[in-house]
N, C-alpha and C. Protein backbone atom coordinates (compact mmCIF):
# COMPACT_ATOMS: atom_id res chain seq x y z
N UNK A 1 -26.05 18.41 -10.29
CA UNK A 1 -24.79 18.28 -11.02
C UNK A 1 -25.08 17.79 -12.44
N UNK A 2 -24.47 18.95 -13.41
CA UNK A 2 -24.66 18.26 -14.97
C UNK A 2 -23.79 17.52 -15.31
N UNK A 3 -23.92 16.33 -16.65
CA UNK A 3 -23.23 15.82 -16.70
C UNK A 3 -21.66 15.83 -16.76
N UNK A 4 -21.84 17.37 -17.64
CA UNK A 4 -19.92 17.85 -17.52
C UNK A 4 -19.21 17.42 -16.48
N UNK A 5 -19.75 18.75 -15.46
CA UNK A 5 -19.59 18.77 -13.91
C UNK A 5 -19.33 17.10 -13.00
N UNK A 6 -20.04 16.46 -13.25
CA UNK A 6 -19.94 14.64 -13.15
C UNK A 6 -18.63 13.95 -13.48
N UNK A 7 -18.44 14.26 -15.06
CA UNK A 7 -17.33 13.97 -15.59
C UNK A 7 -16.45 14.26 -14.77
N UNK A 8 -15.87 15.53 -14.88
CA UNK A 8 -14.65 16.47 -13.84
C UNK A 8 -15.02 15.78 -12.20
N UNK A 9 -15.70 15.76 -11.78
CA UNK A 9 -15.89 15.18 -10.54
C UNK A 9 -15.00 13.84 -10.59
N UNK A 10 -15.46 12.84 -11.86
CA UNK A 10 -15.36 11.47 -11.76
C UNK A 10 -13.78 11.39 -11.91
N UNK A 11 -13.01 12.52 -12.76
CA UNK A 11 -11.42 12.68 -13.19
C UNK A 11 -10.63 12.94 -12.27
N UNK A 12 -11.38 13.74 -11.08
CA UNK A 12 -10.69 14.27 -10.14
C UNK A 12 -10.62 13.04 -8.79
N UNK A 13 -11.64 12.40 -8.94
CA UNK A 13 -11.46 11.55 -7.63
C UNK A 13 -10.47 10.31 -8.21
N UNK A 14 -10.28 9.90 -9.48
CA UNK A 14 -9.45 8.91 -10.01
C UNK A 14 -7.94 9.18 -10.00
N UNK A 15 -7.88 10.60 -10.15
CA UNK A 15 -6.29 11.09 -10.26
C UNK A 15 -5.94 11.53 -8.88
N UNK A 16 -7.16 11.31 -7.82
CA UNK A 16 -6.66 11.23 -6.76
C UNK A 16 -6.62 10.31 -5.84
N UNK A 17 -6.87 9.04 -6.37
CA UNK A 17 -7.14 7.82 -5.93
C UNK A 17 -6.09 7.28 -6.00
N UNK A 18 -5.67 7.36 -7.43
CA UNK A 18 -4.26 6.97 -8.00
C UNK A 18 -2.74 7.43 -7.84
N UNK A 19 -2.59 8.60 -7.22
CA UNK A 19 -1.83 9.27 -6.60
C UNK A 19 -0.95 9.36 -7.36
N UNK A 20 -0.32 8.04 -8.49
CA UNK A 20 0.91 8.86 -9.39
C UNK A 20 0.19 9.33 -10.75
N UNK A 21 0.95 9.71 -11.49
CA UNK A 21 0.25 10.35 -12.65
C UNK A 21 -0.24 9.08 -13.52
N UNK A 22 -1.30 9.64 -14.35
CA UNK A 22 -1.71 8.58 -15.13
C UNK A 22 -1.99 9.22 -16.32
N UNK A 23 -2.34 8.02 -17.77
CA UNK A 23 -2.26 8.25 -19.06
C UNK A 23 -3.65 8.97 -19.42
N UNK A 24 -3.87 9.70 -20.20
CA UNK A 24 -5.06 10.38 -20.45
C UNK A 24 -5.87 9.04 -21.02
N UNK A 25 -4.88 8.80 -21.98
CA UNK A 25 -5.60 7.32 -22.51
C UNK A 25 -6.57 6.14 -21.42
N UNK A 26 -6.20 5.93 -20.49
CA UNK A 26 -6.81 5.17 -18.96
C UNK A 26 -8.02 6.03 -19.14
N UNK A 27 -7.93 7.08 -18.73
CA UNK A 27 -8.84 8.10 -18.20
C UNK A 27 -9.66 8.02 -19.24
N UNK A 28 -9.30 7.99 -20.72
CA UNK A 28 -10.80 7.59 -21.14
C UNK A 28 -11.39 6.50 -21.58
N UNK A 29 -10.98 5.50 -21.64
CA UNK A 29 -10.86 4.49 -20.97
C UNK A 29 -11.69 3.74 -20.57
N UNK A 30 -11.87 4.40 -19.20
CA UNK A 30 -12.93 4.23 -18.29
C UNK A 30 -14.10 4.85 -17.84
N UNK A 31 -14.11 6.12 -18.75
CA UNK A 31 -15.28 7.12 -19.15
C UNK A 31 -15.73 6.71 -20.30
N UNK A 32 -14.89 6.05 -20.66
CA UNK A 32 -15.67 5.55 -22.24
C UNK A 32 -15.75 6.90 -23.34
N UNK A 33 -14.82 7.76 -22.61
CA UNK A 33 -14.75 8.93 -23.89
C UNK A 33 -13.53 8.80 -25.05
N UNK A 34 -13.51 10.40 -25.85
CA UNK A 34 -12.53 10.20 -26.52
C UNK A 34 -11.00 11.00 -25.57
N UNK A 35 -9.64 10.87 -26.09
CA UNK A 35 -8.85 11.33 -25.41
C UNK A 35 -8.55 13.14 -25.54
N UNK A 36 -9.83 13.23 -26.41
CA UNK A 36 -9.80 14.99 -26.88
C UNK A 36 -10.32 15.39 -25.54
N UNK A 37 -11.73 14.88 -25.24
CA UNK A 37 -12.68 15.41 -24.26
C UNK A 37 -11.87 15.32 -23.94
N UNK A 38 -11.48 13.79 -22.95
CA UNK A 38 -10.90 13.76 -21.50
C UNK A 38 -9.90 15.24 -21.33
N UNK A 39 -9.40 15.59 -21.90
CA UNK A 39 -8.31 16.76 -21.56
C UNK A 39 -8.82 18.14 -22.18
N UNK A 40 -9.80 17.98 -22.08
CA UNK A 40 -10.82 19.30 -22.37
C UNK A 40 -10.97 19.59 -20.97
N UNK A 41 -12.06 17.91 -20.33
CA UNK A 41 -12.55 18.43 -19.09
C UNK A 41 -11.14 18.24 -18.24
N UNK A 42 -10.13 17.88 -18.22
CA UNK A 42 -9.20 18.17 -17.38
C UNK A 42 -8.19 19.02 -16.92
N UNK A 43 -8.68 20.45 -18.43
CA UNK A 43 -8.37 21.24 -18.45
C UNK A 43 -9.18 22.17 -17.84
N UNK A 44 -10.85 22.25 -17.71
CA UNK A 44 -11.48 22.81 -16.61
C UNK A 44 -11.16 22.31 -15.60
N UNK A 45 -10.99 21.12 -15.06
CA UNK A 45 -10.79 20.78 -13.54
C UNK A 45 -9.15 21.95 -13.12
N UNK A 46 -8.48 21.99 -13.86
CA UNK A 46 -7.05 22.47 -13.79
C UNK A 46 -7.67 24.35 -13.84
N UNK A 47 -8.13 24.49 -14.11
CA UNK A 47 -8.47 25.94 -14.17
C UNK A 47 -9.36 26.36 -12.98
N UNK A 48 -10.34 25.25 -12.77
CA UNK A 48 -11.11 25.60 -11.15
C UNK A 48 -10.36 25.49 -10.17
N UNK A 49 -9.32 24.99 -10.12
CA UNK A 49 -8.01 25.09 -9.05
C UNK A 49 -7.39 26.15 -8.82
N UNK A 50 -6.78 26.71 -10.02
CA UNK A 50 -6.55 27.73 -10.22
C UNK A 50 -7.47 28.81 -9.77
N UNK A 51 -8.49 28.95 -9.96
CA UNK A 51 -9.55 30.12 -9.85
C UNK A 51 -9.74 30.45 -8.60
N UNK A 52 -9.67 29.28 -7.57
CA UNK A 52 -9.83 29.31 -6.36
C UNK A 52 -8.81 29.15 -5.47
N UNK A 53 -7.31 29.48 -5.70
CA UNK A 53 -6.43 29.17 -5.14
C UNK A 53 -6.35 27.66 -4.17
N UNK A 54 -6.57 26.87 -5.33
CA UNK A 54 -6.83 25.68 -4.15
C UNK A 54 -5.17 25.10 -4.00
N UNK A 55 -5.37 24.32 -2.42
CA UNK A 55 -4.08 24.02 -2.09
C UNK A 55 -3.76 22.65 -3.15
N UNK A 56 -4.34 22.35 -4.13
CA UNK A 56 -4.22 21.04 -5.14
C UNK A 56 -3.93 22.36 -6.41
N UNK A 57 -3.20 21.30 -7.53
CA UNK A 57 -3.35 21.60 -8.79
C UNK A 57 -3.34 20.87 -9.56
N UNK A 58 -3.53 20.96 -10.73
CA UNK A 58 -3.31 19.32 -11.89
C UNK A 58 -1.97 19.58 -12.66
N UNK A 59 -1.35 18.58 -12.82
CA UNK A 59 0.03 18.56 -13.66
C UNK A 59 -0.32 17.74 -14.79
N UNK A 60 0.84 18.55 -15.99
CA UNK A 60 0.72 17.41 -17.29
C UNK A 60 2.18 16.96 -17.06
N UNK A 61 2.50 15.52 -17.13
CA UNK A 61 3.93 14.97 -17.44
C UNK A 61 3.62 14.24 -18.64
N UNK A 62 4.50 14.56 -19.54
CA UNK A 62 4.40 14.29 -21.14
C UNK A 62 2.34 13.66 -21.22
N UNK A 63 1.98 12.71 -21.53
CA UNK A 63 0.82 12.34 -21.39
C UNK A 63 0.05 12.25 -20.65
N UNK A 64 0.36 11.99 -19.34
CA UNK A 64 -0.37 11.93 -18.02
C UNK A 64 -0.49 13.13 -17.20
N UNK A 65 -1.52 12.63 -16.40
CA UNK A 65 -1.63 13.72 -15.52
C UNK A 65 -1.82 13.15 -14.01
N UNK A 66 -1.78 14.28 -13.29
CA UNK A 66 -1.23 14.08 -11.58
C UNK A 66 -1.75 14.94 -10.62
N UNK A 67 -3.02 15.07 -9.66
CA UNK A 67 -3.36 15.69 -8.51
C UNK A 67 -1.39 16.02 -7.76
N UNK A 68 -1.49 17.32 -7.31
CA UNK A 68 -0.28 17.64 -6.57
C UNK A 68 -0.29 18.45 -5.58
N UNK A 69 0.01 19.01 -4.46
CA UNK A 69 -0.23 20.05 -4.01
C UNK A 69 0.50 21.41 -4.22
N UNK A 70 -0.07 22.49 -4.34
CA UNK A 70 0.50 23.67 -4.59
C UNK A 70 1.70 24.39 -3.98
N UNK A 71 2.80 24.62 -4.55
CA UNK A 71 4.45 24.94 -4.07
C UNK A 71 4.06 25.49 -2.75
N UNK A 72 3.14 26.69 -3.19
CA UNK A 72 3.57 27.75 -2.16
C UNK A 72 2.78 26.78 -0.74
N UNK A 73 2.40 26.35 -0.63
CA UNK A 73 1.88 25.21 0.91
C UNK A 73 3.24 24.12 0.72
N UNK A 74 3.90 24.26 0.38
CA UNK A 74 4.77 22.83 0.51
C UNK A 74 5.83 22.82 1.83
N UNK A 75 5.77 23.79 2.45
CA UNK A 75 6.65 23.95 3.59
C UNK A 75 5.79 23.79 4.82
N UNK A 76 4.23 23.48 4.43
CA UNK A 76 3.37 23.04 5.65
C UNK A 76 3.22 21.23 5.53
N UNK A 77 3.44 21.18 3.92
CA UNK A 77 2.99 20.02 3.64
C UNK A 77 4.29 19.37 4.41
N UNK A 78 5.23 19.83 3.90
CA UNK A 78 6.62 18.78 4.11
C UNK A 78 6.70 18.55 6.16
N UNK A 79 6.12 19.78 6.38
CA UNK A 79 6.00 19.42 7.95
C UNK A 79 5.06 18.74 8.64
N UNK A 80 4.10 18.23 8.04
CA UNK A 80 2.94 17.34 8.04
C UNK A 80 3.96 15.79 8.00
N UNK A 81 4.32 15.99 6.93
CA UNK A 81 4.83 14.39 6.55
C UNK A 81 6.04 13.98 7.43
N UNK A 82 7.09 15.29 7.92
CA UNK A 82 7.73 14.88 8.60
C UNK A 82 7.35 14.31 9.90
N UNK A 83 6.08 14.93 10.30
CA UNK A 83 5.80 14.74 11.78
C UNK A 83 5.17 13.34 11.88
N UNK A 84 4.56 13.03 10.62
CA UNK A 84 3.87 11.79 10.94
C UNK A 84 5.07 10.10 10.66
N UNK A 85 6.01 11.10 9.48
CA UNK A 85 7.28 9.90 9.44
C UNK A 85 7.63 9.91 10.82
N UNK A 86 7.74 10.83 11.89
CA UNK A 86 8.66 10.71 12.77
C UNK A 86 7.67 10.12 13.92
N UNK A 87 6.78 10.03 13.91
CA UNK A 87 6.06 9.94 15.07
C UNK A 87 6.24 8.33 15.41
N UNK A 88 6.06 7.80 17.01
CA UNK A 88 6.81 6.89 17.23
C UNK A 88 5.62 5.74 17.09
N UNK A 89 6.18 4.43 16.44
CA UNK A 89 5.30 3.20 16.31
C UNK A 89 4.17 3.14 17.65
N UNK A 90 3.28 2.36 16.78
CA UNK A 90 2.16 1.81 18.11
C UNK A 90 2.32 0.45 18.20
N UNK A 91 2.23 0.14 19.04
CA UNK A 91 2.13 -1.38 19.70
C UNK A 91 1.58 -2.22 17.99
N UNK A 92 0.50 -1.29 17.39
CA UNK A 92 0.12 -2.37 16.41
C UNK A 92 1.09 -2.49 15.04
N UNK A 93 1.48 -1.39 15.04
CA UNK A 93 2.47 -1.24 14.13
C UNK A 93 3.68 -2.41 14.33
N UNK A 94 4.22 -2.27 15.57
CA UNK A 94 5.21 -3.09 15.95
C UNK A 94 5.11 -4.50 15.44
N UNK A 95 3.84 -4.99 16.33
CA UNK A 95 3.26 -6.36 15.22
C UNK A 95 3.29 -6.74 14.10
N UNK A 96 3.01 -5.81 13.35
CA UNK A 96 2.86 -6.08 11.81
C UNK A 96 4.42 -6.00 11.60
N UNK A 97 5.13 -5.71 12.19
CA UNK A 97 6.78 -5.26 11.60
C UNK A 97 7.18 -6.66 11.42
N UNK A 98 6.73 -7.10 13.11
CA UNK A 98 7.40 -8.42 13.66
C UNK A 98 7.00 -9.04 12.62
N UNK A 99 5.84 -9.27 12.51
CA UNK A 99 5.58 -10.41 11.43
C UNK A 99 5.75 -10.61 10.20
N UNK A 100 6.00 -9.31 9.40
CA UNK A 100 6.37 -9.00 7.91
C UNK A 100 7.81 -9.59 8.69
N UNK A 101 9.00 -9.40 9.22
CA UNK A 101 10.19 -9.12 9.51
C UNK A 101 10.66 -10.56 8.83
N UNK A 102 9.82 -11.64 10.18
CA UNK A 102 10.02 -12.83 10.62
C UNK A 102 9.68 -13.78 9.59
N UNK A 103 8.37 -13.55 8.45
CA UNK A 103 8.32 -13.62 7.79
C UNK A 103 8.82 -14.09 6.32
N UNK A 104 9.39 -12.81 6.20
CA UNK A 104 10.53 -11.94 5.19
C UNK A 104 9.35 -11.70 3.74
N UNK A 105 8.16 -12.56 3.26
CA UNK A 105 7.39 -11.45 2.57
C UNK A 105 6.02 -11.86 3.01
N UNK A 106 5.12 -11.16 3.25
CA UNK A 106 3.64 -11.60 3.85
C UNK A 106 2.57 -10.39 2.58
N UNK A 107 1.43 -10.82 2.57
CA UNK A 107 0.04 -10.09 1.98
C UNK A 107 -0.30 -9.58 3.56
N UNK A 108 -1.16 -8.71 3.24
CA UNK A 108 -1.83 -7.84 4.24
C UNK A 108 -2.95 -8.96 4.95
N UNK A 109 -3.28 -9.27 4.30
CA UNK A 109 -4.23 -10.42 4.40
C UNK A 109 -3.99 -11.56 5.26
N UNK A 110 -2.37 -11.99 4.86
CA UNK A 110 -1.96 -13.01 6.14
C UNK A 110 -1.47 -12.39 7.36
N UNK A 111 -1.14 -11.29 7.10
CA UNK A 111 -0.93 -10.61 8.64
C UNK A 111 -2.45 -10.58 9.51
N UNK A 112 -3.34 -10.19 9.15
CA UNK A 112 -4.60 -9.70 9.40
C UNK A 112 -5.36 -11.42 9.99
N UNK A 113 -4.92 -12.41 9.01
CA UNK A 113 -5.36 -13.95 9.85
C UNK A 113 -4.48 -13.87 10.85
N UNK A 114 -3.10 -13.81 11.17
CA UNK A 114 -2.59 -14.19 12.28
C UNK A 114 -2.84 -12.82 13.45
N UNK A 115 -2.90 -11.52 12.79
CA UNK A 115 -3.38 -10.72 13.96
C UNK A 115 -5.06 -10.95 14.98
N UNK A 116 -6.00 -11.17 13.75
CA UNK A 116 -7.35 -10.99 13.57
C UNK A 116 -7.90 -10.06 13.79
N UNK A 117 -7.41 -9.22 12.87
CA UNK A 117 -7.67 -7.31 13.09
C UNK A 117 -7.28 -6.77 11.65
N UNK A 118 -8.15 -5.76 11.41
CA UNK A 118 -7.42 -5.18 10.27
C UNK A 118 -6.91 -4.15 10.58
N UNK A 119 -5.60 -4.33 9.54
CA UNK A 119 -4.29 -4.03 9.73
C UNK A 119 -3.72 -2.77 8.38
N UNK A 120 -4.77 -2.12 7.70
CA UNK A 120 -4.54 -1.43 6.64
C UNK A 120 -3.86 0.04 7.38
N UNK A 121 -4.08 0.49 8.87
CA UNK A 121 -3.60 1.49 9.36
C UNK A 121 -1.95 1.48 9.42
N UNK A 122 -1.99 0.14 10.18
CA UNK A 122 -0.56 0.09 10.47
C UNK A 122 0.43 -0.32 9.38
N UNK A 123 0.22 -1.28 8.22
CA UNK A 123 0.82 -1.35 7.44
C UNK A 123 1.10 -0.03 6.28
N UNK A 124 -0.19 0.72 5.69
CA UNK A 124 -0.19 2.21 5.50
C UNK A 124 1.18 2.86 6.55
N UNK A 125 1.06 3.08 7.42
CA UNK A 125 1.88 3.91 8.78
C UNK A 125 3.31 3.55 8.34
N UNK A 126 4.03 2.12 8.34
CA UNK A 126 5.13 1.46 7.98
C UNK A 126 5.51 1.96 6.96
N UNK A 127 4.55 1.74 5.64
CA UNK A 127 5.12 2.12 4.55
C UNK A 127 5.55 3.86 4.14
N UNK A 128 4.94 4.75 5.14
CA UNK A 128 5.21 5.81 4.78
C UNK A 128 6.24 6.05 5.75
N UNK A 129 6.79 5.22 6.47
CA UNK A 129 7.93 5.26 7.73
C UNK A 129 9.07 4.63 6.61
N UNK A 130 9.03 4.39 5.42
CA UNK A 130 9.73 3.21 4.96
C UNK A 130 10.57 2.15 5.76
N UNK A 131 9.74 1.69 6.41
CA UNK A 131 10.26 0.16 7.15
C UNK A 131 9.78 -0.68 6.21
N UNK A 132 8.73 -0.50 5.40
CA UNK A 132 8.22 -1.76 4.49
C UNK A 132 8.12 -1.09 3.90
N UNK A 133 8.24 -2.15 2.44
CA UNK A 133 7.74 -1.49 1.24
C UNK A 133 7.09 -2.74 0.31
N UNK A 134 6.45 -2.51 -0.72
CA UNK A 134 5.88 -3.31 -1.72
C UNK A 134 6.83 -4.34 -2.41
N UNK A 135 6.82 -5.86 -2.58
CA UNK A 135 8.12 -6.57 -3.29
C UNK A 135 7.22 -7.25 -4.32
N UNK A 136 6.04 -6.77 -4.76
CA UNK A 136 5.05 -7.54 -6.22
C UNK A 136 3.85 -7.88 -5.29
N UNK A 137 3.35 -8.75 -6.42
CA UNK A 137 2.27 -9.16 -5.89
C UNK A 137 1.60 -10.85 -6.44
N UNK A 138 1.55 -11.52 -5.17
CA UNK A 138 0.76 -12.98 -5.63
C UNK A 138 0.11 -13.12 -6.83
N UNK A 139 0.33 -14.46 -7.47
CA UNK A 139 -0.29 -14.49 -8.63
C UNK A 139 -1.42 -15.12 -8.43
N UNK A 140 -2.88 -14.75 -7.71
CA UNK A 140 -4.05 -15.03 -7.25
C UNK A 140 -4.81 -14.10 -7.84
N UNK A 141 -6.13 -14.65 -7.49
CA UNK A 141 -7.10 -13.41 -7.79
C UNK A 141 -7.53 -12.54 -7.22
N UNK A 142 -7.08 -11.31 -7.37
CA UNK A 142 -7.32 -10.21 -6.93
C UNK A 142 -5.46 -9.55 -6.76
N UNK A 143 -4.83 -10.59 -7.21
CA UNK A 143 -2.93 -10.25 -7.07
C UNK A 143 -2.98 -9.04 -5.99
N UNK A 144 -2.85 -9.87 -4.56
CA UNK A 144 -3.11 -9.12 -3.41
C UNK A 144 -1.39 -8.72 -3.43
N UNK A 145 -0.94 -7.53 -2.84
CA UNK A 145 0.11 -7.10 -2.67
C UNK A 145 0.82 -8.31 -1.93
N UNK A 146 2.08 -7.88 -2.03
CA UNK A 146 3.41 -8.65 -0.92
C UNK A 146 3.80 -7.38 -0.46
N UNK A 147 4.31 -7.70 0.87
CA UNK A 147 5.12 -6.61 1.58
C UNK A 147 6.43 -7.30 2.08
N UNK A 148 7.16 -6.34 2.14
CA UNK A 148 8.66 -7.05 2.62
C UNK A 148 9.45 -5.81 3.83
N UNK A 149 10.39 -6.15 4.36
CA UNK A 149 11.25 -4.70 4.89
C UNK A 149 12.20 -4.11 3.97
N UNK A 150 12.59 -3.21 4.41
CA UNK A 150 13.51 -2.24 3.65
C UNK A 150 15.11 -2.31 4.37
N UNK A 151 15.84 -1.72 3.45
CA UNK A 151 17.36 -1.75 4.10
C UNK A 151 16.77 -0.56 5.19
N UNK A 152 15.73 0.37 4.74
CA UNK A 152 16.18 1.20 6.65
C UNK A 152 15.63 0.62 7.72
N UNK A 153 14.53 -0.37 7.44
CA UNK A 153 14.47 -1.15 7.83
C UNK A 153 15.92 -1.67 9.29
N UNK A 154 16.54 -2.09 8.55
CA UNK A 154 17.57 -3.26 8.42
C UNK A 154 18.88 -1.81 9.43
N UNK A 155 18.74 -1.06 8.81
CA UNK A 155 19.93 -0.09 9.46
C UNK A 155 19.07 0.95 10.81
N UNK A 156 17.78 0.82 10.97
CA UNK A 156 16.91 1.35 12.24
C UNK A 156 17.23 0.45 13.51
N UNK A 157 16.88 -0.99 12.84
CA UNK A 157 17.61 -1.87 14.16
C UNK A 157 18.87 -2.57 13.95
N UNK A 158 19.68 -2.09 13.66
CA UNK A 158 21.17 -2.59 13.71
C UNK A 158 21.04 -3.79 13.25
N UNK A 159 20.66 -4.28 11.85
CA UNK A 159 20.76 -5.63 11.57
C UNK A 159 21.77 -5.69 10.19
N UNK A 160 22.54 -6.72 9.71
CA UNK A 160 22.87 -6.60 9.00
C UNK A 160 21.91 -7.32 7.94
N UNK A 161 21.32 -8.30 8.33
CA UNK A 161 19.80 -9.18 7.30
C UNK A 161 19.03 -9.35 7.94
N UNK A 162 17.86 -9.78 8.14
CA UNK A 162 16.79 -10.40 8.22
C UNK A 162 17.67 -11.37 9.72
N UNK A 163 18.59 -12.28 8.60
CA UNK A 163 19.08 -13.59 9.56
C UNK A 163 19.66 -13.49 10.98
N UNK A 164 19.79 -11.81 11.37
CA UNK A 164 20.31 -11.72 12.28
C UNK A 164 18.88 -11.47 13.24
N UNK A 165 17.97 -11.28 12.60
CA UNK A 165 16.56 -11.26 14.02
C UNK A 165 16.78 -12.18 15.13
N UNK A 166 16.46 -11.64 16.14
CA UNK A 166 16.64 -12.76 17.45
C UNK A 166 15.11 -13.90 16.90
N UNK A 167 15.93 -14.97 17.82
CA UNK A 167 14.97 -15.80 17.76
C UNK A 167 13.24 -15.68 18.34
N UNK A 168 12.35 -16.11 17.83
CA UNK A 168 11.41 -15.60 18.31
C UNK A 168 10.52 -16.50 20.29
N UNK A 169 9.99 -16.41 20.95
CA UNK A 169 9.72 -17.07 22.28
C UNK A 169 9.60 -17.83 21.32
N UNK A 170 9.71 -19.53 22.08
CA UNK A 170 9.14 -20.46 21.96
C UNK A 170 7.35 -20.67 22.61
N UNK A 171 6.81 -20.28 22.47
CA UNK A 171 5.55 -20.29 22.33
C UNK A 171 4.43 -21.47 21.70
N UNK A 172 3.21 -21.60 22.03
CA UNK A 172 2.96 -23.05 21.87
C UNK A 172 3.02 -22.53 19.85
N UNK A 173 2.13 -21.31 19.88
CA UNK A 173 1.68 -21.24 18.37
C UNK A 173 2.88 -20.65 17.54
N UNK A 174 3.63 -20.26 18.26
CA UNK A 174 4.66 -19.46 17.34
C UNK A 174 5.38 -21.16 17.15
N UNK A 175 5.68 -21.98 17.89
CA UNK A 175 6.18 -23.47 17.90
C UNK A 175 5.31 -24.56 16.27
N UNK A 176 4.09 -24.02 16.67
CA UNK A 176 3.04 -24.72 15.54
C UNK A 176 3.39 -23.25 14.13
N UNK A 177 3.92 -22.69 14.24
CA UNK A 177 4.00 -22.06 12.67
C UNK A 177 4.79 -22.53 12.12
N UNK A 178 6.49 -22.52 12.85
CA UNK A 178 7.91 -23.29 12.54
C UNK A 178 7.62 -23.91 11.86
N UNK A 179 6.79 -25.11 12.63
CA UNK A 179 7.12 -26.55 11.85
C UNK A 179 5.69 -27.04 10.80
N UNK A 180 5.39 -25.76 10.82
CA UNK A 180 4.41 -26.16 9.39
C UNK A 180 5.21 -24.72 8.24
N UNK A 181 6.25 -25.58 7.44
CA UNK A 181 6.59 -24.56 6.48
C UNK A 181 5.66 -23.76 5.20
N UNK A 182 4.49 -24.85 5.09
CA UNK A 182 3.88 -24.27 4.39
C UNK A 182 3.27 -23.06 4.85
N UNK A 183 2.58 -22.62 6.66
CA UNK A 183 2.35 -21.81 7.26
C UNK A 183 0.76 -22.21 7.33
N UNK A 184 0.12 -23.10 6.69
CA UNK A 184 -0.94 -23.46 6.87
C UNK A 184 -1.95 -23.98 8.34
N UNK A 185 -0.90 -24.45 8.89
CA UNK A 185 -1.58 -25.12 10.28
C UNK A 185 -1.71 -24.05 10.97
N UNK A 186 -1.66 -22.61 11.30
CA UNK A 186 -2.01 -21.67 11.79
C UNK A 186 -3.59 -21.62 11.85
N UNK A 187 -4.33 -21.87 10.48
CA UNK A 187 -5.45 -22.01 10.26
C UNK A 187 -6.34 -23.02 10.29
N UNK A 188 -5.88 -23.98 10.21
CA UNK A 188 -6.26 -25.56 10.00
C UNK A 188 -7.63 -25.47 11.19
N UNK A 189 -7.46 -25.36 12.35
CA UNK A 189 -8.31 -25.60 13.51
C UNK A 189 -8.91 -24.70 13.59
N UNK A 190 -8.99 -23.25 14.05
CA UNK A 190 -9.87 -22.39 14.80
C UNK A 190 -9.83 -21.51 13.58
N UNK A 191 -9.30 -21.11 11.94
CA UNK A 191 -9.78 -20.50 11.54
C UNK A 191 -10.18 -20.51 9.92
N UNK A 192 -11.06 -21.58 9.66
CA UNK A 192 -11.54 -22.59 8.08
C UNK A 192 -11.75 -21.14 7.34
N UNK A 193 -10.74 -20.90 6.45
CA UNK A 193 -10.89 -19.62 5.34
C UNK A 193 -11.05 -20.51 4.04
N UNK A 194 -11.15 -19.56 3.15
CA UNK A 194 -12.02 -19.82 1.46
C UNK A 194 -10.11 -20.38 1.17
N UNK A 195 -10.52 -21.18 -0.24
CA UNK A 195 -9.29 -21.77 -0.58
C UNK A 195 -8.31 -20.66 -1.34
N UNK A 196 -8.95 -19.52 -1.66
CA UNK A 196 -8.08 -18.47 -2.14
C UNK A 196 -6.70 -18.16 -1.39
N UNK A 197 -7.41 -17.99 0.41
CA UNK A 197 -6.22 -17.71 1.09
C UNK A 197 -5.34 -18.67 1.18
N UNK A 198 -5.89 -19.80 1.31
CA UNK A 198 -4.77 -20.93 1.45
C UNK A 198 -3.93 -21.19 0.60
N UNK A 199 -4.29 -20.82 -0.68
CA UNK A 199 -3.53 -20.82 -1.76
C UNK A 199 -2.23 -19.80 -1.80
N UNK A 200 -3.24 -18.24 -1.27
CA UNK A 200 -2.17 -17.36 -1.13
C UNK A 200 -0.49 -17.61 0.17
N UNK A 201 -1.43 -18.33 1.22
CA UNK A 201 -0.72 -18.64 1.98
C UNK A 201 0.87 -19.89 1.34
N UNK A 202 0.33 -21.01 0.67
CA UNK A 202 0.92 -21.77 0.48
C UNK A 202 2.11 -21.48 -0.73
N UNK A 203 1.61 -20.38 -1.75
CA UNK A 203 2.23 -19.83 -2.48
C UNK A 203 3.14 -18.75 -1.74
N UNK A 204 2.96 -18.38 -1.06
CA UNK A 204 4.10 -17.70 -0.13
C UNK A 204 5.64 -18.18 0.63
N UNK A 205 4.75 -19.32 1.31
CA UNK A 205 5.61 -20.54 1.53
C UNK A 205 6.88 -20.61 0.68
N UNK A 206 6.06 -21.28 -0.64
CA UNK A 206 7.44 -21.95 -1.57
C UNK A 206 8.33 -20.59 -2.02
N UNK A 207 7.45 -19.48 -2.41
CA UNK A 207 8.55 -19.00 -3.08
C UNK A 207 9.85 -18.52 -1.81
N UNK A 208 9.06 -18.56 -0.60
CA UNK A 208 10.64 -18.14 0.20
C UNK A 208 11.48 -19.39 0.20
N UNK A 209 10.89 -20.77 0.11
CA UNK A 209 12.00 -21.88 -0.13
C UNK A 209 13.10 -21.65 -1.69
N UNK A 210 12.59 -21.05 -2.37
CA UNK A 210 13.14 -20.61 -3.45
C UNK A 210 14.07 -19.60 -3.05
């Protein structure tokens, strides 16, 4: 692979990494080119698509650009997405609901301490179910996402808020989360994490007292 070829490689996996459109300006950016090239070679990547009837194409929206898939497949695509929106929760999914729910905003990260599993499938799964969606992100390092539920959420199980969730078992540990509002004593004993999380954790805390 020559360097061109590299380039276009490196444009194509970023605009498809990124999934919404992005500024040509980014793109060079981070190639360290000028914004002429960048849309030189993104104009070959857009033409090898073309050439080969691929089921992708590249879009320009005013400055940016956008991996998309091609019209004429969009009646396979849209049945893809329906089947997987519709397809019915897994046990792990359910979990993560409960706990974003009960919650009301969690990082992936604190779900994943109280599950002890990673949880990028099922929260991914949710969000394209829109039961959850994105509400910002912690002001830590690495500003790990927040997740929250959605009103369909809220109208899937007949709730009118959050406040109407049934109460959860009384349980010894679900008992030890209650009454530590910060949410910290979950971890305190059986699971000593770096002070980042605790931070993230404790910053979670207040802002729902807010």
């Amino acid at each position: 692979m020559n360097k061109t070829e590299n380039l276009i490689s490196s444009l194509e996996a970023m605009l498809f990494a990124a999934g919404d459109p992005v500024e040509a300006g980014k793109l060079a950016d981070v190639l360290e080119l000028d914004i002429e090239t960048v849309e030189k070679l993104l104009g070959t990547l857009g033409a090898q698509y073309d050439e080969r009837n691929s089921g992708l194409m590249l879009i320009r929206i005013d400055n940016k650009y956008q991996l998309c898939t091609r019209e004429v497949f969009s009646e396979n695509v849209r049945k893809l997405m329906e089947i997987r929106k519709n397809a019915p929760l897994s046990n792990a999914a359910f979990e993560v609901l409960a706990i974003i729910a009960y919650n009301k905003t969690v990082t992936r990260s604190f779900i994943e301490q109280v599950r002890g599993v990673d949880c990028s499938g099922p929260v991914s799964s949710l969000v394209q179910k829109g039961l959850i969606e994105e509400k910002g992100r912690l002001d830590l390092p690495g500003r790990p996402l927040i997740y929250g539920t959605t009103d369909r959420f809220l109208r899937c199980f007949s709730l009118n808020s959050l406040d109407d969730l049934p109460e959860l078992p009384k349980t010894e540990e679900v008992e030890k989360i209650s009454k530590d509002e910060n949410q910290t004593s979950l971890f305190d004993d059986d699971n000593k994490k770096d002070d980042a999380k605790d931070k993230e954790i404790a910053l979670l805390a207040s802002e729902k007292e807010e």
